[in-house]
Protein backbone atom coordinates (compact mmCIF):
# COMPACT_ATOMS: atom_id res chain seq x y z
CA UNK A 1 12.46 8.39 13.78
CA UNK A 2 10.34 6.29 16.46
CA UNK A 3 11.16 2.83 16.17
CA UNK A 4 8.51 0.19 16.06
CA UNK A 5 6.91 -1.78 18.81
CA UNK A 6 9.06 0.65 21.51
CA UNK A 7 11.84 -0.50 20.38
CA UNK A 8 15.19 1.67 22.19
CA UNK A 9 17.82 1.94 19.73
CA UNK A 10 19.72 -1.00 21.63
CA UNK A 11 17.51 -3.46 20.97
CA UNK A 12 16.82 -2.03 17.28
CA UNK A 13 20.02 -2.84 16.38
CA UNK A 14 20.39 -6.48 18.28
CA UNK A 15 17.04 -7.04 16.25
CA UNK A 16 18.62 -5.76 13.12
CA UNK A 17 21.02 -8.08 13.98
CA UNK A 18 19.06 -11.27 15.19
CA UNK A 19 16.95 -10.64 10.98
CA UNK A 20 20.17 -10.83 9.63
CA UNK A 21 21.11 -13.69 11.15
CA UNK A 22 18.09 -15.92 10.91
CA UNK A 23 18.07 -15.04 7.41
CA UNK A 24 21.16 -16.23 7.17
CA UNK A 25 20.50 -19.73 8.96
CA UNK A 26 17.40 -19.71 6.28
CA UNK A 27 19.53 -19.31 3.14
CA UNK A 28 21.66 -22.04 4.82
CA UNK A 29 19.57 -24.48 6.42
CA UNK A 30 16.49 -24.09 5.01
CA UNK A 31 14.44 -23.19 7.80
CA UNK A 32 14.56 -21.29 10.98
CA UNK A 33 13.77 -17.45 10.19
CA UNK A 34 10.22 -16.89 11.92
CA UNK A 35 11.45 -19.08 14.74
CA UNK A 36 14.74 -17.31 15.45
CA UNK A 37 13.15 -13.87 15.38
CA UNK A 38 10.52 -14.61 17.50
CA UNK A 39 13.19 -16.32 19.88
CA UNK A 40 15.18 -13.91 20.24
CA UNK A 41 12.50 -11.08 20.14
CA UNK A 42 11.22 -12.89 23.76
CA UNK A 43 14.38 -11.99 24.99
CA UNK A 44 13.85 -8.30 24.62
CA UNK A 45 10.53 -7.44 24.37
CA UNK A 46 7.10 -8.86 23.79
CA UNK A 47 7.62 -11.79 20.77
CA UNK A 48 3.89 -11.58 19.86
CA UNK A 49 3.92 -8.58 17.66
CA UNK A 50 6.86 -10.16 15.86
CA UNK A 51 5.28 -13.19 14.75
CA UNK A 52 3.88 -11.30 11.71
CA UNK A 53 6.75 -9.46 10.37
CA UNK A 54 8.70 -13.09 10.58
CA UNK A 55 5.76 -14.46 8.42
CA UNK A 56 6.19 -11.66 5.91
CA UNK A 57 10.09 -12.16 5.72
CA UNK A 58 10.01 -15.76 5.66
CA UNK A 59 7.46 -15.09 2.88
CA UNK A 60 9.75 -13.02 0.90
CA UNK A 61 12.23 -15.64 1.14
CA UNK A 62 9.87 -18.32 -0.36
CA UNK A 63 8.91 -16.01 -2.93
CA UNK A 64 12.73 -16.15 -4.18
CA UNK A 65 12.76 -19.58 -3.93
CA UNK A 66 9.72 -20.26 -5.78
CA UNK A 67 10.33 -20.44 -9.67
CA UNK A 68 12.92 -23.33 -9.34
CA UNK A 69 10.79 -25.30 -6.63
CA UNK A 70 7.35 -25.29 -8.41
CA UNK A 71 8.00 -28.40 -10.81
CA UNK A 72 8.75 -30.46 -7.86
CA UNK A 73 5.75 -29.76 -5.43
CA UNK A 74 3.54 -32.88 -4.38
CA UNK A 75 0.11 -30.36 -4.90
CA UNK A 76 -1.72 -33.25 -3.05
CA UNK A 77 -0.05 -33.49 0.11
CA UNK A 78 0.47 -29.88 0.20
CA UNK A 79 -3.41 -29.43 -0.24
CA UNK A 80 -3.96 -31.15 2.88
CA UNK A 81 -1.31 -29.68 5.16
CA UNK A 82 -3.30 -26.77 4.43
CA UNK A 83 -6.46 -27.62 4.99
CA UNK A 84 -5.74 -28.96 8.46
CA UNK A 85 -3.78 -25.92 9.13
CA UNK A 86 -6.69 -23.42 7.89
CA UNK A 87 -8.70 -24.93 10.59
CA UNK A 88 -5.93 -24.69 13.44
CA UNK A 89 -4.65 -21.43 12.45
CA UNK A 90 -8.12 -19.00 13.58
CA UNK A 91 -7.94 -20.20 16.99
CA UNK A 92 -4.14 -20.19 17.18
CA UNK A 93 -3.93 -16.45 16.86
CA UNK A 94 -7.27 -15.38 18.39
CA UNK A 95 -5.88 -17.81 22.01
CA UNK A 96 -2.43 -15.98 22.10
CA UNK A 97 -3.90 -12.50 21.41
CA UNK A 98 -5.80 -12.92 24.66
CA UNK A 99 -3.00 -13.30 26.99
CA UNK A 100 -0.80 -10.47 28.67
CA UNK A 101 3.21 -9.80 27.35
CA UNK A 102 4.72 -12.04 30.20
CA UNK A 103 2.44 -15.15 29.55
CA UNK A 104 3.04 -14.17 25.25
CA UNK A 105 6.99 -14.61 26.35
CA UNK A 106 6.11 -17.75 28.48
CA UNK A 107 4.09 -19.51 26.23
CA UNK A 108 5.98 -18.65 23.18
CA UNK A 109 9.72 -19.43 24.51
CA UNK A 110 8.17 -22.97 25.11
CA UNK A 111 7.14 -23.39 22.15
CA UNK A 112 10.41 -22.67 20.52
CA UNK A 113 11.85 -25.16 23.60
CA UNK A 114 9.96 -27.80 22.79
CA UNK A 115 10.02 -27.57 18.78
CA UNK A 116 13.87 -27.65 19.41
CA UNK A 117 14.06 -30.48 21.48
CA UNK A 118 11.65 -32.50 18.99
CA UNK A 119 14.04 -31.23 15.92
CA UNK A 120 17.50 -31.97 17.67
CA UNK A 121 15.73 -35.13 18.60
CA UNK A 122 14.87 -36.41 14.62
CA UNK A 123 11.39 -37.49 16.19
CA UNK A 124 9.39 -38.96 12.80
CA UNK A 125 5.90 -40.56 12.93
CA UNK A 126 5.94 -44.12 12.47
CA UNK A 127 5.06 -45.48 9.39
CA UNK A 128 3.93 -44.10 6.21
CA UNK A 129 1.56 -41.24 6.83
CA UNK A 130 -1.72 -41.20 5.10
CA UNK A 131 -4.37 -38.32 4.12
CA UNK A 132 -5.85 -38.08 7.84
CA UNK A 133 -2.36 -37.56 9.00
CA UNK A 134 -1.10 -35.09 6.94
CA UNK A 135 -4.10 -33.04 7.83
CA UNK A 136 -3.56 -33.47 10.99
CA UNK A 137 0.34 -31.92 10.69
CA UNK A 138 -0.89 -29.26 8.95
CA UNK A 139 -3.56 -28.43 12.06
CA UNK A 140 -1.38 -28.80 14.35
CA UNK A 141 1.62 -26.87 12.37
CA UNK A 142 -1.71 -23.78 11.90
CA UNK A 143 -2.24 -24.14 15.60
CA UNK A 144 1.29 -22.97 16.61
CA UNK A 145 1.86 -20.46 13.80
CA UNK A 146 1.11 -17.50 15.83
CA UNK A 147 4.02 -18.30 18.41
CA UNK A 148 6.56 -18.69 15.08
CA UNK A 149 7.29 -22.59 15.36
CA UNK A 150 5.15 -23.75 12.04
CA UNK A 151 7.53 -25.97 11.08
CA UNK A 152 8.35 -28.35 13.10
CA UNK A 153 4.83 -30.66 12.99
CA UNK A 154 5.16 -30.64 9.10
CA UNK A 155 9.05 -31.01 8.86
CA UNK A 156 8.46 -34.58 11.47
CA UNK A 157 6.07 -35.69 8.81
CA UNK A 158 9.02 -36.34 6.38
CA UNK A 159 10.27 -39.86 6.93
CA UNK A 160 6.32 -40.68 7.05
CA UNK A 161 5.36 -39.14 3.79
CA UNK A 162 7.91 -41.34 2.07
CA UNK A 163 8.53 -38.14 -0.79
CA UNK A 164 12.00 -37.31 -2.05
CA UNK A 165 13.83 -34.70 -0.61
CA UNK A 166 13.59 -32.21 -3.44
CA UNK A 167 10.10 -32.92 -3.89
CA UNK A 168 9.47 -32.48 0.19
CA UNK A 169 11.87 -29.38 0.36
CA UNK A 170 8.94 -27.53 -2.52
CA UNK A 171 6.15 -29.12 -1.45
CA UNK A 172 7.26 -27.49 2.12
CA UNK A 173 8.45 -24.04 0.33
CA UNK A 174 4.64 -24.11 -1.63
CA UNK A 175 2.69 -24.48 2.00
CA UNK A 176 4.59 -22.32 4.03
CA UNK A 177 4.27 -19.48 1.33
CA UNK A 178 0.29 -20.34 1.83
CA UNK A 179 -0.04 -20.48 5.48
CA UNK A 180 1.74 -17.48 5.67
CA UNK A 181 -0.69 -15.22 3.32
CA UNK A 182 -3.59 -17.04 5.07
CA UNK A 183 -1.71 -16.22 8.60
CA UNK A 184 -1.28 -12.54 7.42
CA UNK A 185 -5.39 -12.67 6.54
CA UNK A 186 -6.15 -13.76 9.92
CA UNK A 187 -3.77 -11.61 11.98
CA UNK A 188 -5.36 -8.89 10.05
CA UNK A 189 -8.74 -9.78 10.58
CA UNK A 190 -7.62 -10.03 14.37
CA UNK A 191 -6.60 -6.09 14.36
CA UNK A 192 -2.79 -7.33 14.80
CA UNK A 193 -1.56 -5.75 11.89
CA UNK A 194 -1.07 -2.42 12.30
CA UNK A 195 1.74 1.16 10.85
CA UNK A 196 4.21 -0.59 13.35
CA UNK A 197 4.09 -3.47 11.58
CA UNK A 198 4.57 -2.61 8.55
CA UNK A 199 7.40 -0.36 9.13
CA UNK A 200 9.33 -3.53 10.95
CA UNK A 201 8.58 -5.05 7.77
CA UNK A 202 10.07 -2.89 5.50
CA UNK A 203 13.29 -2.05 7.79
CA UNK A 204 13.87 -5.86 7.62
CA UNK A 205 13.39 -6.37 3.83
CA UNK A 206 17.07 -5.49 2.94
CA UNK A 207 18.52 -7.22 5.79
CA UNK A 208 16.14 -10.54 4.86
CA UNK A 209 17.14 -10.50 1.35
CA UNK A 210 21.26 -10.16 1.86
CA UNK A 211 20.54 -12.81 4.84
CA UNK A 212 19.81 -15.31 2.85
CA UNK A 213 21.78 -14.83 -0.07
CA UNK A 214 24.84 -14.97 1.66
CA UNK A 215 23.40 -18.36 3.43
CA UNK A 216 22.39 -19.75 0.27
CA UNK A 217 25.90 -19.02 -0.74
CA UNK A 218 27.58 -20.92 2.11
CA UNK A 219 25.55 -23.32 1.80
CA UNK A 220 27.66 -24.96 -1.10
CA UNK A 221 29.68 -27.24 -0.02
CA UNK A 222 28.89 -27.09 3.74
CA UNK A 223 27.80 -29.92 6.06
CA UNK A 224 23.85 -28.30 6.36
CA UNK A 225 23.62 -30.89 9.15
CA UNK A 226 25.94 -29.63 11.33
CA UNK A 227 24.90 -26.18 10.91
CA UNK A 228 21.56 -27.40 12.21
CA UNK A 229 22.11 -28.71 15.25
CA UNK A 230 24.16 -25.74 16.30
CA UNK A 231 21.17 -23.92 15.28
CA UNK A 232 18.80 -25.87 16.83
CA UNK A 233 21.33 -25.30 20.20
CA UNK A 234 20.91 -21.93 19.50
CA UNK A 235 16.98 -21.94 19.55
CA UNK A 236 16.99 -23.86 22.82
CA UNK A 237 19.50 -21.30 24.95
CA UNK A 238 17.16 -18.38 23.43
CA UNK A 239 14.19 -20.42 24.85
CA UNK A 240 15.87 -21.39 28.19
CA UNK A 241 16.43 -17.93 28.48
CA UNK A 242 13.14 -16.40 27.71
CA UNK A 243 11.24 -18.86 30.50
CA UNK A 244 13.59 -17.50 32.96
CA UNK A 245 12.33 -13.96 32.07
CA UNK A 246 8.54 -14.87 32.19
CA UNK A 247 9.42 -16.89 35.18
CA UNK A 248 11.85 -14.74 37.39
């Protein structure tokens, strides 16, 4: 069988390993799989090609998550975050399919640096956040899709949006499981969908699925807080370590 994206049978299997685990933190934390793969993916070979079978997993994930969230979703707010992040996302993915693998890596790893340091930090925007804002969020969250760190503009938004947390956690849960189809349109309209893709895709479906049912499953109980900063520590070693490699 020829793996995907050149892939040696090493770094199949530390992949393997890496969708596992970021399913995992998913099920646990509720974010972090597109991030983590793409991460780690830097470390090993070029992360751009892996930002859309991270979109499709993270997808799946929603999907499952979907029937219980839907009564809770604020369809306003979420409206907007789109629409600021339909404009963001075309030249997102058209900027970093111009650049070569090492600059991909570079620009990519920080990215996932800085979205880590703004996470670990708690950063909010002051205040309550209004419709311009949230639009804004969701163009800037569209923007970065395409290096795998759409979460962290939308998920600083919280303490300004003023929403409960179950009603943030779906409204979150409906957008992502939007910008992700729309991502998948554009990345296909961009010729960056291709058989490779789709074969990572389905090779990572089982692996998603058990991922984050076993995270979901630990999550009872557990402090999710702690989990997330030593995720978050995590992101930013996997970042540190994919500069060097652009870098060096």
């Amino acid at each position: 069988m020829i793996l995907p994206f050149g892939l040696s049978p090493g770094t199949a299997a530390f992949m393997a390993a890496v969708v596992f685990i970021a399913a995992f933190v998913r099920g646990f934390s509720g974010f972090g799989y597109p991030v983590l793969l793409v991460a780690a993916g830097a470390l090993v070979t070029n992360p751009v090609p892996l930002v859309p079978v991270g979109l499709l997993g993270d997808m799946l994930i929603g999907v499952t998550l979907w029937r219980s969230a839907r009564p809770y979703v604020d369809w306003p707010t979420m409206i907007r975050l789109i629409i600021g992040a339909a404009v963001g996302l075309v030249p997102g993915i058209w900027l970093l399919g111009l650049i070569d693998d090492d600059t991909a890596r570079l620009v990519v790893s920080g990215m996932v640096l800085l979205a880590a340091l703004v996470m670990l930090g708690g950063w909010t925007l002051p205040g309550r956040a209004g419709p311009s804002m949230t639009i804004g969020a969701g163009f800037v969250s569209g923007l970065v899709t395409p290096a795998g760190v759409a979460g962290p503009p939308v998920v600083t938004l919280a303490a300004a949006l003023g929403l409960a947390p179950l009603v943030f956690r779906a409204t979150l849960l409906a957008y992502f499981i939007t910008l992700n189809v729309l991502a998948m349109g554009q990345f296909g309209l961009a010729g960056r969908l291709d058989r490779e893709t789709a074969i990572a895709a389905a090779l990572s479906v089982p692996l998603v699925l058990l991922g984050s049912w076993w995270g979901a499953r630990k999550a009872v109980g557990a402090n999710p807080a702690r989990f997330r900063t030593l995720t978050i520590g995590v992101l930013m070693a996997m970042a540190v370590i994919g500069l060097g490699r652009a870098l060096l």
